[in-house]
C-alpha atoms as a PDB file:
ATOM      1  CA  UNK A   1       1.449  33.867  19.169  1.00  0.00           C
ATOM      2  CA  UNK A   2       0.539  33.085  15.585  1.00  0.00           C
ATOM      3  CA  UNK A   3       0.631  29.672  14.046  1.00  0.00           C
ATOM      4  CA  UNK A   4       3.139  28.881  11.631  1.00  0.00           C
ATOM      5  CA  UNK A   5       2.171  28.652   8.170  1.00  0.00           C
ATOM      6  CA  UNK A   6       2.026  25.415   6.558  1.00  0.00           C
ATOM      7  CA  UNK A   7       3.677  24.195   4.288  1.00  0.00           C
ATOM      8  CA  UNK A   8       3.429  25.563   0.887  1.00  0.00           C
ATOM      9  CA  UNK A   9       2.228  22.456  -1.822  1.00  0.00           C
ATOM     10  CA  UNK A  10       0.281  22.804  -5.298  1.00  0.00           C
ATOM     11  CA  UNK A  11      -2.980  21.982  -4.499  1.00  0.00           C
ATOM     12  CA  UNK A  12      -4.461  20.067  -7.267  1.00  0.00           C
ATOM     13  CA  UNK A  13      -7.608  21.931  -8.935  1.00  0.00           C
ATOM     14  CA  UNK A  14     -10.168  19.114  -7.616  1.00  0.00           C
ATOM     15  CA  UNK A  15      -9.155  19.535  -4.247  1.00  0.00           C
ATOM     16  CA  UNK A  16      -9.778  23.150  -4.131  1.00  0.00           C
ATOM     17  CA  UNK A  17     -13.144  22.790  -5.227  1.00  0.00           C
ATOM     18  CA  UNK A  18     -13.606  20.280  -3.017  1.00  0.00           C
ATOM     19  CA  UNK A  19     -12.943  22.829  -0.458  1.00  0.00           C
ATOM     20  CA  UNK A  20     -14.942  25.693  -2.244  1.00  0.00           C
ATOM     21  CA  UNK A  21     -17.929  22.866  -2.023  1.00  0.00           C
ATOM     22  CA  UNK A  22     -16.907  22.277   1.562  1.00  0.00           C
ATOM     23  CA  UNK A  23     -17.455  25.923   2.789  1.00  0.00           C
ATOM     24  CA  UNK A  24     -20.451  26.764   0.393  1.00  0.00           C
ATOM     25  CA  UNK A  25     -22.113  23.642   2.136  1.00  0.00           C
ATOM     26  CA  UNK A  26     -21.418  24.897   5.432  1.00  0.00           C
ATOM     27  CA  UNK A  27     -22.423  28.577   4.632  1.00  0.00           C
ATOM     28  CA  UNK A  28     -26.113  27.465   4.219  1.00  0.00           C
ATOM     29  CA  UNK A  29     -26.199  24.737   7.489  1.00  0.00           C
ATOM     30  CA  UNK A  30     -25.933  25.116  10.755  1.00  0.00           C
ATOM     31  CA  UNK A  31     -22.329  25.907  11.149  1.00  0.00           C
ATOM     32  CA  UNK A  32     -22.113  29.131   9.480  1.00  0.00           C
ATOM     33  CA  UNK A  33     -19.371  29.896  12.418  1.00  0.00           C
ATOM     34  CA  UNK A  34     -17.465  27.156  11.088  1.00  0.00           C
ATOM     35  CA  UNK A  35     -17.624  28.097   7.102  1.00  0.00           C
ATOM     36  CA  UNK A  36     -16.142  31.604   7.915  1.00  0.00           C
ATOM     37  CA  UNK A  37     -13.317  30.304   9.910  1.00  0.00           C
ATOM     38  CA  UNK A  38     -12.821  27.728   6.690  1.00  0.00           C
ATOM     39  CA  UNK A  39     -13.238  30.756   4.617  1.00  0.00           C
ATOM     40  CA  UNK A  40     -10.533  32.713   5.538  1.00  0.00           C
ATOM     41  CA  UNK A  41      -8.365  29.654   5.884  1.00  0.00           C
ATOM     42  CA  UNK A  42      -8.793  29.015   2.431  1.00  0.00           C
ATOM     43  CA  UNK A  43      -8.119  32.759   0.966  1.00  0.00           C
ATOM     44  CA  UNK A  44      -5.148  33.099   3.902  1.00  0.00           C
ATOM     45  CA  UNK A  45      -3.670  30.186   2.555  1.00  0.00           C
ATOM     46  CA  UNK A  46      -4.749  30.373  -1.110  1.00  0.00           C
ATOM     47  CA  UNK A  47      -6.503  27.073  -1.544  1.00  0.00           C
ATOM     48  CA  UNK A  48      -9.254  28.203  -3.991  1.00  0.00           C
ATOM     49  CA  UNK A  49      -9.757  28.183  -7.403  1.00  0.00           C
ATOM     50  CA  UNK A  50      -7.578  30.085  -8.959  1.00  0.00           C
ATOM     51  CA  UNK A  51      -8.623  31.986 -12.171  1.00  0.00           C
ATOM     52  CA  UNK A  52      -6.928  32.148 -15.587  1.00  0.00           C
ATOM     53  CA  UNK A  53      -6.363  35.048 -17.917  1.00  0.00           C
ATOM     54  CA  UNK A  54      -6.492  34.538 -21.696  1.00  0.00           C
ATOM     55  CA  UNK A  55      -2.484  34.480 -21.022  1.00  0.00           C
ATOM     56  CA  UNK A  56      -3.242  31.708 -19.047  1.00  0.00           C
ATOM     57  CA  UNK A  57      -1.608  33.450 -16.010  1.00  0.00           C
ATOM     58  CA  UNK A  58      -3.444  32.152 -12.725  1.00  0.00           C
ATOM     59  CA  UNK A  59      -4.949  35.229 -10.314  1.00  0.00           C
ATOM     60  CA  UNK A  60      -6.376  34.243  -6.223  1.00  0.00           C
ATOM     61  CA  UNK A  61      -9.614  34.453  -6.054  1.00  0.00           C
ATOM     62  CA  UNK A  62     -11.711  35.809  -2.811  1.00  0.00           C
ATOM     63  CA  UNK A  63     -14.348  33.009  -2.062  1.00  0.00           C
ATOM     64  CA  UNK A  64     -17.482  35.987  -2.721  1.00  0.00           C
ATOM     65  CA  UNK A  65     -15.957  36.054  -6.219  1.00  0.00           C
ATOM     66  CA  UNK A  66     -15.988  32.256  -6.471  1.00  0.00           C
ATOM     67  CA  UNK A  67     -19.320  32.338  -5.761  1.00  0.00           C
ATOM     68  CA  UNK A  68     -20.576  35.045  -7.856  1.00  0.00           C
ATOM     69  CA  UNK A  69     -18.287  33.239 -11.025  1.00  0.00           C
ATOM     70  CA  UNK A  70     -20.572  29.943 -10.072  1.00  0.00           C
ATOM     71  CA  UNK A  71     -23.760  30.979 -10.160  1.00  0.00           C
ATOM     72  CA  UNK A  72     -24.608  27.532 -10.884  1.00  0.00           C
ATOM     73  CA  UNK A  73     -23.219  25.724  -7.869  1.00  0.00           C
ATOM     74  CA  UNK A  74     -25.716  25.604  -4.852  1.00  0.00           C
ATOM     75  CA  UNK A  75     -25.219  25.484  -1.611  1.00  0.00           C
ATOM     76  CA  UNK A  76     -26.125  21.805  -1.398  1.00  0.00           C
ATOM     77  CA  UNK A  77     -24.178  21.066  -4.462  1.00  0.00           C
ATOM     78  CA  UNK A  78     -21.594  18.535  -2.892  1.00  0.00           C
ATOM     79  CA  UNK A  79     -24.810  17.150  -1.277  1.00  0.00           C
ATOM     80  CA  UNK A  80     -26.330  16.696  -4.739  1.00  0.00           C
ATOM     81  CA  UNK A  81     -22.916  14.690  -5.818  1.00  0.00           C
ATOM     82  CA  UNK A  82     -22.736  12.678  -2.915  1.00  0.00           C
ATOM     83  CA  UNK A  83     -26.309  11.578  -3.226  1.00  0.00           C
ATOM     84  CA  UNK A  84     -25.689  10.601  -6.922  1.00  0.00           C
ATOM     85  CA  UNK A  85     -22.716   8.568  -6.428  1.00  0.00           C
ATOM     86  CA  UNK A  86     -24.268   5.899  -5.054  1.00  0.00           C
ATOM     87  CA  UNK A  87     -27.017   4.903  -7.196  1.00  0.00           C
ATOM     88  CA  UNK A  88     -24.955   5.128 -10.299  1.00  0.00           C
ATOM     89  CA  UNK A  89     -21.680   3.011  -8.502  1.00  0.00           C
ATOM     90  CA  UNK A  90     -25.113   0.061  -7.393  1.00  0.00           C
ATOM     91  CA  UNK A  91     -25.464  -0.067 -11.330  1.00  0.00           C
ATOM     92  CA  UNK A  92     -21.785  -0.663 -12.179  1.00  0.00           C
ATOM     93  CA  UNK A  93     -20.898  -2.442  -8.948  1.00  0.00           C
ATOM     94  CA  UNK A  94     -23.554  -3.736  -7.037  1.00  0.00           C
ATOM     95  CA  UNK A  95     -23.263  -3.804  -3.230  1.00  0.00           C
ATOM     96  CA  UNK A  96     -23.394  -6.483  -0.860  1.00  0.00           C
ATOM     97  CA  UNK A  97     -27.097  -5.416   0.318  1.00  0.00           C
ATOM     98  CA  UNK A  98     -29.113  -3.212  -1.577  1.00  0.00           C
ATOM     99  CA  UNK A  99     -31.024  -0.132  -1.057  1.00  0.00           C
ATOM    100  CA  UNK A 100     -27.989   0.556   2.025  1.00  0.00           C
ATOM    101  CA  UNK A 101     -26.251   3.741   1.123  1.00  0.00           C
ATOM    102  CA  UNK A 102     -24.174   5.081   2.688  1.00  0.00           C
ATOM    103  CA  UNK A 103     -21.171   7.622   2.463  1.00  0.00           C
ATOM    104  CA  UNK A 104     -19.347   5.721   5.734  1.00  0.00           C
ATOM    105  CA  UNK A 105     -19.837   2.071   3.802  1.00  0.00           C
ATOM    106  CA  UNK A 106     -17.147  -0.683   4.360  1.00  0.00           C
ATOM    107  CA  UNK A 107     -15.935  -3.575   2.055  1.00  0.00           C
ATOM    108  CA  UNK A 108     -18.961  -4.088  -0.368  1.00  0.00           C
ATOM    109  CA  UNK A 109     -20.595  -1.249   0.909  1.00  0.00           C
ATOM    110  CA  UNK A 110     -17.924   0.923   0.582  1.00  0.00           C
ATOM    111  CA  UNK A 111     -18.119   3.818  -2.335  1.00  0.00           C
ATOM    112  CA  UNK A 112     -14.461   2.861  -3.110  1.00  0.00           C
ATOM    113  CA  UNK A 113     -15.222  -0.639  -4.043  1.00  0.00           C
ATOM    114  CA  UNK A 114     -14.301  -2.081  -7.268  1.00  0.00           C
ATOM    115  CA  UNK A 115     -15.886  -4.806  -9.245  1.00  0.00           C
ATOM    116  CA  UNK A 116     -12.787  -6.822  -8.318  1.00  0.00           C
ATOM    117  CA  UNK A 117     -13.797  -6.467  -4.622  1.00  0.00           C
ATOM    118  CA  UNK A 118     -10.528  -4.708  -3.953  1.00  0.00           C
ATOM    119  CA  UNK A 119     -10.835  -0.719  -2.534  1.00  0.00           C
ATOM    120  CA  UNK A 120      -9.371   1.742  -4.618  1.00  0.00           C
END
């Protein structure tokens, strides 16, 4: 029996990328099982990147041709990003104890904090 479909939404153009990262982070790990499976979510349901014509007319892209259009964008890109937002949220808003980073952080710790203390 196959699954129903889910609900059709705009999906905002940072969120697709943040899947694209997603799967081309899991393509080069250990779960390469679980980046095809994400894969063909993501071109089933459309959730990628879409690309625009100089009409400005938006054409699905497969996530091969993503990848090929992004030369640029490792595998360990959204590993690069996450290991960058720390340092450079310590210098605006320092953390509770330093030199603890973490991507799981709470309160203080948290990357969501805000110089008023409050998350965002």
């Amino acid at each position: 029996m196959a699954e129903p479909s889910p609900a059709r939404r705009p999906v905002p153009l940072i969120e697709s990328e943040l899947y694209f990262l997603i799967a081309r982070y899991l393509s080069a790990g250990p779960c390469r099982r679980a980046a095809q499976v994400l894969v063909q979510e993501l071109e089933q349901y459309q959730l990628l990147p879409k690309r625009l014509d100089w009409e400005g007319n938006e054409h699905n892209r497969s996530y091969e041709e993503l990848v090929l259009s992004n030369k640029h964008v490792a595998p360990d890109h959204l590993l690069q990003i996450c290991q960058r937002i720390g340092p450079m949220l310590d210098k605006e808003v320092p953390p509770s104890i330093s030199r603890v980073t973490s991507l799981l952080g709470a309160g203080r710790q948290s990357l969501l904090r805000t110089a008023k203390g409050t998350l965002i």
